[in-house]
N, C-alpha and C. Protein backbone atom coordinates (compact mmCIF):
# COMPACT_ATOMS: atom_id res chain seq x y z
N UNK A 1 24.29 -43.40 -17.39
CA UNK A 1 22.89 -43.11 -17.23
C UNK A 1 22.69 -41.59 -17.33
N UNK A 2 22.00 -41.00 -17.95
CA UNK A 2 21.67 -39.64 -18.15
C UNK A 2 20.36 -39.27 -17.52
N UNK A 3 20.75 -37.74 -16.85
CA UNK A 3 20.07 -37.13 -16.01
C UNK A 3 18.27 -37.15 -17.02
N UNK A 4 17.44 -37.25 -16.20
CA UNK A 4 16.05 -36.52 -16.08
C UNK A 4 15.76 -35.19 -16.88
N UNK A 5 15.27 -34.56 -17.74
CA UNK A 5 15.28 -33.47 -17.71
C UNK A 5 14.35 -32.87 -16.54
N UNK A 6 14.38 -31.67 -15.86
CA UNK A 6 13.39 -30.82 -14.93
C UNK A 6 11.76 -30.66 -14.93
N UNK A 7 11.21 -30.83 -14.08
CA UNK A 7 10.25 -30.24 -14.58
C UNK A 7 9.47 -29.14 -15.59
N UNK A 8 10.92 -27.91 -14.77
CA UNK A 8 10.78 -26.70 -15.80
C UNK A 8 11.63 -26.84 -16.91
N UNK A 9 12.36 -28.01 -17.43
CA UNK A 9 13.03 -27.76 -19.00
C UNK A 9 12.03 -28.70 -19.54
N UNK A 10 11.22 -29.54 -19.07
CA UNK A 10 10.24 -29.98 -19.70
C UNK A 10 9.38 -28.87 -20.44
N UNK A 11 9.27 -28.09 -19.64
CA UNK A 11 7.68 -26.86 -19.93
C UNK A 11 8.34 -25.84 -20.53
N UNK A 12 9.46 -25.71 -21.02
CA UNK A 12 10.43 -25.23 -21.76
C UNK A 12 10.54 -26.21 -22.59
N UNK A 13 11.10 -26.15 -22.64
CA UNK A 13 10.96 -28.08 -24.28
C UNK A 13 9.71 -27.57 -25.00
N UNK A 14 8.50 -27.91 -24.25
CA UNK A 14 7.32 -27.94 -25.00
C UNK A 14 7.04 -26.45 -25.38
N UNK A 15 7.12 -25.67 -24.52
CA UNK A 15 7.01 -24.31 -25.06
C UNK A 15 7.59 -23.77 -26.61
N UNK A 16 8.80 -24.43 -26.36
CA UNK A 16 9.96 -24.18 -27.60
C UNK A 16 9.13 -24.96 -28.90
N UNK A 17 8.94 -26.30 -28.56
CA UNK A 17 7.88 -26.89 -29.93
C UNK A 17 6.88 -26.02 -30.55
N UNK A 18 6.09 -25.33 -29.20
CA UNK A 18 4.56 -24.51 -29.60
C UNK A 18 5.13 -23.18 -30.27
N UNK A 19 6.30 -22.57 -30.22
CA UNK A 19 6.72 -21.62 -30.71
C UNK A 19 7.29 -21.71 -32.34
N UNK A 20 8.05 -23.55 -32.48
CA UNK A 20 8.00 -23.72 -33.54
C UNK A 20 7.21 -24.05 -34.78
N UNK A 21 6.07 -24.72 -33.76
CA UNK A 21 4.55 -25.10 -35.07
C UNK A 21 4.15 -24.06 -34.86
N UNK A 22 3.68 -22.76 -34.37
CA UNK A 22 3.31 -21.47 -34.81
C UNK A 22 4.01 -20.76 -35.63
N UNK A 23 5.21 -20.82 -35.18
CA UNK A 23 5.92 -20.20 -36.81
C UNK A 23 5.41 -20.43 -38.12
N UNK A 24 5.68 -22.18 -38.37
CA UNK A 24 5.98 -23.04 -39.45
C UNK A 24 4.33 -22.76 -39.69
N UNK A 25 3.17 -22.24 -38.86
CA UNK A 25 1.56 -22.02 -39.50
C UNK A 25 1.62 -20.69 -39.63
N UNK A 26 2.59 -19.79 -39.09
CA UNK A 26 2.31 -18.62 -39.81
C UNK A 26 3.07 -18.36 -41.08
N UNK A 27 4.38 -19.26 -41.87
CA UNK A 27 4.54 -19.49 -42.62
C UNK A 27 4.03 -19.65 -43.91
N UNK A 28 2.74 -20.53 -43.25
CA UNK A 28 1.54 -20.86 -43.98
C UNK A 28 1.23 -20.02 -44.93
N UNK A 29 0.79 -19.07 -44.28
CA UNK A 29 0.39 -17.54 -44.73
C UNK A 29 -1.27 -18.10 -44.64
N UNK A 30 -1.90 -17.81 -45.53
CA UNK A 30 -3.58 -17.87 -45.94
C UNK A 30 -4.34 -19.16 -45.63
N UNK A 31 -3.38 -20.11 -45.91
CA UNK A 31 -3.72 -21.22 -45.27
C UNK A 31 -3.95 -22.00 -43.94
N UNK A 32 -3.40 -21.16 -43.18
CA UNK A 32 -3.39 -21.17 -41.95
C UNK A 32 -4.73 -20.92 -40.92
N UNK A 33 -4.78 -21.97 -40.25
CA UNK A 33 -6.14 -22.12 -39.70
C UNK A 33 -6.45 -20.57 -38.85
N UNK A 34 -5.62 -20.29 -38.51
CA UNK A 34 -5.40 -18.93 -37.08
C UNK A 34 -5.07 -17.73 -38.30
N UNK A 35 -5.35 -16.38 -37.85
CA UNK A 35 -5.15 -15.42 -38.44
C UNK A 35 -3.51 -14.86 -37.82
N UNK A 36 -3.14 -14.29 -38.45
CA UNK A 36 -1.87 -13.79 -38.40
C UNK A 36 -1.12 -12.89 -36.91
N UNK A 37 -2.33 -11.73 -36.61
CA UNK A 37 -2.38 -12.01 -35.56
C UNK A 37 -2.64 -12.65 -34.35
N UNK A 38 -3.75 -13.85 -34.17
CA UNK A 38 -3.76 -14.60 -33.60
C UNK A 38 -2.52 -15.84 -33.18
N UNK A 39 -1.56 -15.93 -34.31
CA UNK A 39 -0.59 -16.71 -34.32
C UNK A 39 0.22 -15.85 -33.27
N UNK A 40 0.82 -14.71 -33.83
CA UNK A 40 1.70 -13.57 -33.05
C UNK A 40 1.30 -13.55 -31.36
N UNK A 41 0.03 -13.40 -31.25
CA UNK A 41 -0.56 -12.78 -29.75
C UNK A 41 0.10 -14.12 -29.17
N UNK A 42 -0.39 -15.45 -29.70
CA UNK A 42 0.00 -16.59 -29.06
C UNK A 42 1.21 -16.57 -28.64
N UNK A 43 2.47 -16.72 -29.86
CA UNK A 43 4.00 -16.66 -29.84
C UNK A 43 4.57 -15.63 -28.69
N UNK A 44 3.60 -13.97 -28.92
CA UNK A 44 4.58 -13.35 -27.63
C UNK A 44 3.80 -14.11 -25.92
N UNK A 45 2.95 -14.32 -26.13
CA UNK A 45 2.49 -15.04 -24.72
C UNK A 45 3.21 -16.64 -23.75
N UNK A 46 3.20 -17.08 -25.25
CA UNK A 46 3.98 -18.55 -24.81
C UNK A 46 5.78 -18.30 -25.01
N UNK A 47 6.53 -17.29 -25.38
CA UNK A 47 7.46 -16.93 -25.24
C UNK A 47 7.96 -15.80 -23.83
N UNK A 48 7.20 -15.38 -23.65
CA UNK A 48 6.81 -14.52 -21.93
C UNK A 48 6.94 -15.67 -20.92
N UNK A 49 6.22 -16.75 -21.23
CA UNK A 49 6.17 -17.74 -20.38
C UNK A 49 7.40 -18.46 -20.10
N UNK A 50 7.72 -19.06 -21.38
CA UNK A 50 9.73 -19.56 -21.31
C UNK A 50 10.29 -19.02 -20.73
N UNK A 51 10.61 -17.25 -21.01
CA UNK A 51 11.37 -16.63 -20.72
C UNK A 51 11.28 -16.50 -19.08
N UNK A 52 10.29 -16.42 -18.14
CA UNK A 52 10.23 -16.40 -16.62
C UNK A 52 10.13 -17.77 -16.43
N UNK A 53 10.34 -18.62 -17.13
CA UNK A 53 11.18 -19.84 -16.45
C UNK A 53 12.67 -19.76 -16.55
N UNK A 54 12.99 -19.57 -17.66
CA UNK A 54 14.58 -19.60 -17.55
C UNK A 54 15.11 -18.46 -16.57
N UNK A 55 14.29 -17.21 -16.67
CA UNK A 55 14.85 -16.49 -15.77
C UNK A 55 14.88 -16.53 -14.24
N UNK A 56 13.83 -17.94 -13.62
CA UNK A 56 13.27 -18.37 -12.74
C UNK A 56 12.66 -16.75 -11.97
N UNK A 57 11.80 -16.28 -12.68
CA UNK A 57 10.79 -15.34 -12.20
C UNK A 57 9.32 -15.50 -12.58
N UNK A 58 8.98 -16.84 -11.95
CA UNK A 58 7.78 -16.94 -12.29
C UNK A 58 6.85 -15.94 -11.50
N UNK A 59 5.50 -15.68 -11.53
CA UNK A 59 4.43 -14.46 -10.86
C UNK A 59 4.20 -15.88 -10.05
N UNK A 60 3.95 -15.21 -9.09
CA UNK A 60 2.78 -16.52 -7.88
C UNK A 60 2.24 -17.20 -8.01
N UNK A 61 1.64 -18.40 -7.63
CA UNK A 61 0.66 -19.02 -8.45
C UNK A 61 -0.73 -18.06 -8.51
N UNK A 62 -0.73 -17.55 -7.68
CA UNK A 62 -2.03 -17.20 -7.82
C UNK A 62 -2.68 -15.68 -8.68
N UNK A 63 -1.43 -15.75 -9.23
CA UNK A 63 -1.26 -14.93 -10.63
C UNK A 63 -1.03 -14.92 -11.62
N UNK A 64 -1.32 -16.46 -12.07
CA UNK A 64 -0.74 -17.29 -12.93
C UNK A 64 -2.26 -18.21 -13.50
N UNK A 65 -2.74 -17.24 -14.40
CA UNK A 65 -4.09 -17.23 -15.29
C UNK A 65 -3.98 -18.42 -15.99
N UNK A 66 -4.67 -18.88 -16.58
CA UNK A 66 -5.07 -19.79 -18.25
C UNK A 66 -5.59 -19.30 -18.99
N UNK A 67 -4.97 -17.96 -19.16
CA UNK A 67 -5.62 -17.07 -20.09
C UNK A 67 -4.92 -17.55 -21.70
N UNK A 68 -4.09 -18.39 -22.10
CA UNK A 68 -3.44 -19.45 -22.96
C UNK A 68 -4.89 -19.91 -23.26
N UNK A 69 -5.30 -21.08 -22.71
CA UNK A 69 -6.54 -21.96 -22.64
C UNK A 69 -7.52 -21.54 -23.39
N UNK A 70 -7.98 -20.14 -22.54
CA UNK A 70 -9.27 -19.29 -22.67
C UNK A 70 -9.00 -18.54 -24.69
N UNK A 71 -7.83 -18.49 -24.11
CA UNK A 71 -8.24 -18.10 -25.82
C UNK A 71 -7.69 -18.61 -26.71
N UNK A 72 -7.47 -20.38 -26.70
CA UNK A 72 -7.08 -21.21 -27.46
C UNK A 72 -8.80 -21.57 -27.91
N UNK A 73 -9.07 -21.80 -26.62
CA UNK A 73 -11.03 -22.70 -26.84
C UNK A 73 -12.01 -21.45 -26.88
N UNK A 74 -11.90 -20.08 -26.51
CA UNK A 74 -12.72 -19.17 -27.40
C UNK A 74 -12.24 -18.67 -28.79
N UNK A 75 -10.95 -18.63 -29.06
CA UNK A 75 -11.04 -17.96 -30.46
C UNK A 75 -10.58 -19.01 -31.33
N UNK A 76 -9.97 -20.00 -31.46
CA UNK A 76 -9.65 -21.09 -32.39
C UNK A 76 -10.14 -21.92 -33.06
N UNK A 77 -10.29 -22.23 -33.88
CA UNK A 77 -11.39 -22.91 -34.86
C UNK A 77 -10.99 -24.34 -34.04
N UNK A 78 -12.51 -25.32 -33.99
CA UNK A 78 -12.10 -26.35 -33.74
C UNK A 78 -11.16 -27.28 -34.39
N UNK A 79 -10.21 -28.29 -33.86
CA UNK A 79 -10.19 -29.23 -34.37
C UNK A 79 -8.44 -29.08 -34.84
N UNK A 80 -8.09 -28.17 -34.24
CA UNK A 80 -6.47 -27.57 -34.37
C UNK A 80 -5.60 -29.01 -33.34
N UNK A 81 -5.09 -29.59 -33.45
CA UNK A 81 -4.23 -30.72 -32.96
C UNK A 81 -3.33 -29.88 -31.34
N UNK A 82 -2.73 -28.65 -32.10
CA UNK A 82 -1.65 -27.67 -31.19
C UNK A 82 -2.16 -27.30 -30.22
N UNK A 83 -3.89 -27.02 -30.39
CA UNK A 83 -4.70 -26.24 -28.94
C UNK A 83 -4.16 -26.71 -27.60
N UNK A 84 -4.23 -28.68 -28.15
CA UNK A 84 -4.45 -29.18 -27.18
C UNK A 84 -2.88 -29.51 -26.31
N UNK A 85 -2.01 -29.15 -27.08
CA UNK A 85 -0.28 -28.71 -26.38
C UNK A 85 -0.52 -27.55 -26.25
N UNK A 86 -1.14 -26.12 -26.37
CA UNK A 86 -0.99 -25.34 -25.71
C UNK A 86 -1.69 -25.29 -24.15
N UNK A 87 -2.28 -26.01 -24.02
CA UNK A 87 -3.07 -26.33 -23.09
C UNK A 87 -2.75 -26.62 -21.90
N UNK A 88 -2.05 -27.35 -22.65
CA UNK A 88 -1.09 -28.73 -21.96
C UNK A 88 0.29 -27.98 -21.42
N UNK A 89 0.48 -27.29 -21.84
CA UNK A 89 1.85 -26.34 -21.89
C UNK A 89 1.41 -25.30 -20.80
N UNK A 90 0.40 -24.63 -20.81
CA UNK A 90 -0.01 -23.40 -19.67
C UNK A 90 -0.51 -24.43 -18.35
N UNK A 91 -1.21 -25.57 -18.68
CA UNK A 91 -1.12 -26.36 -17.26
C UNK A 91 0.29 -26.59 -16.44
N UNK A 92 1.00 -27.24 -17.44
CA UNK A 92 2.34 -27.35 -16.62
C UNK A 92 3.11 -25.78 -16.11
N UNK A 93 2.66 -25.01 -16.72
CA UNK A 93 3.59 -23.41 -16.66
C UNK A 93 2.92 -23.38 -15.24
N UNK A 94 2.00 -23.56 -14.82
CA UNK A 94 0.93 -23.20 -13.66
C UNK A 94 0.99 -23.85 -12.68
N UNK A 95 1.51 -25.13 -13.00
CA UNK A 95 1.81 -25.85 -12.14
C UNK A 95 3.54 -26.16 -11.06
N UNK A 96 4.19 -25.26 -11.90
CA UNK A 96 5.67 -25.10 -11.28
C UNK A 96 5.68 -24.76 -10.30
């Protein structure tokens, strides 16, 4: 029988996905729904986030924004599939 993964290698798992479909859309190049920097700002934010899990240095909760969220649903064109795993991804980060 094999172990569970963690809560936090879960939110790591998914983090690691959101880092790989941002790549593979900034790949894109022109086609890409998000502008180039918008892809980047995302990648170093949701990679900040992994990284103080693995390092288990998360900030407090109560320093621990959805500022992910806020500028998935203010700057992102509707109708992006990923918003809604990044979303999903800064809830669970927030919730550790």
């Amino acid at each position: 029988m094999s172990a569970q993964p963690s809560k936090s290698q879960r939110v790591i798992e998914l983090g690691e996905t959101l880092l790989s479909n941002l790549r593979e859309m900034e790949g894109v190049g022109l086609a890409a729904p998000l502008s180039s920097s918008q892809i980047q700002n995302m990648q170093r934010m949701i990679q900040e986030r992994v990284d103080s899990i693995t390092r288990a240095q998360l900030p407090p909760r109560n320093m621990r924004f959805n500022y992910l969220t806020r500028e998935t649903i203010d700057s992102w064109p509707l109708g992006i599939p990923l918003a809604t795993l990044v979303c999903e991804f800064e809830e669970r980060y927030n919730n550790l």
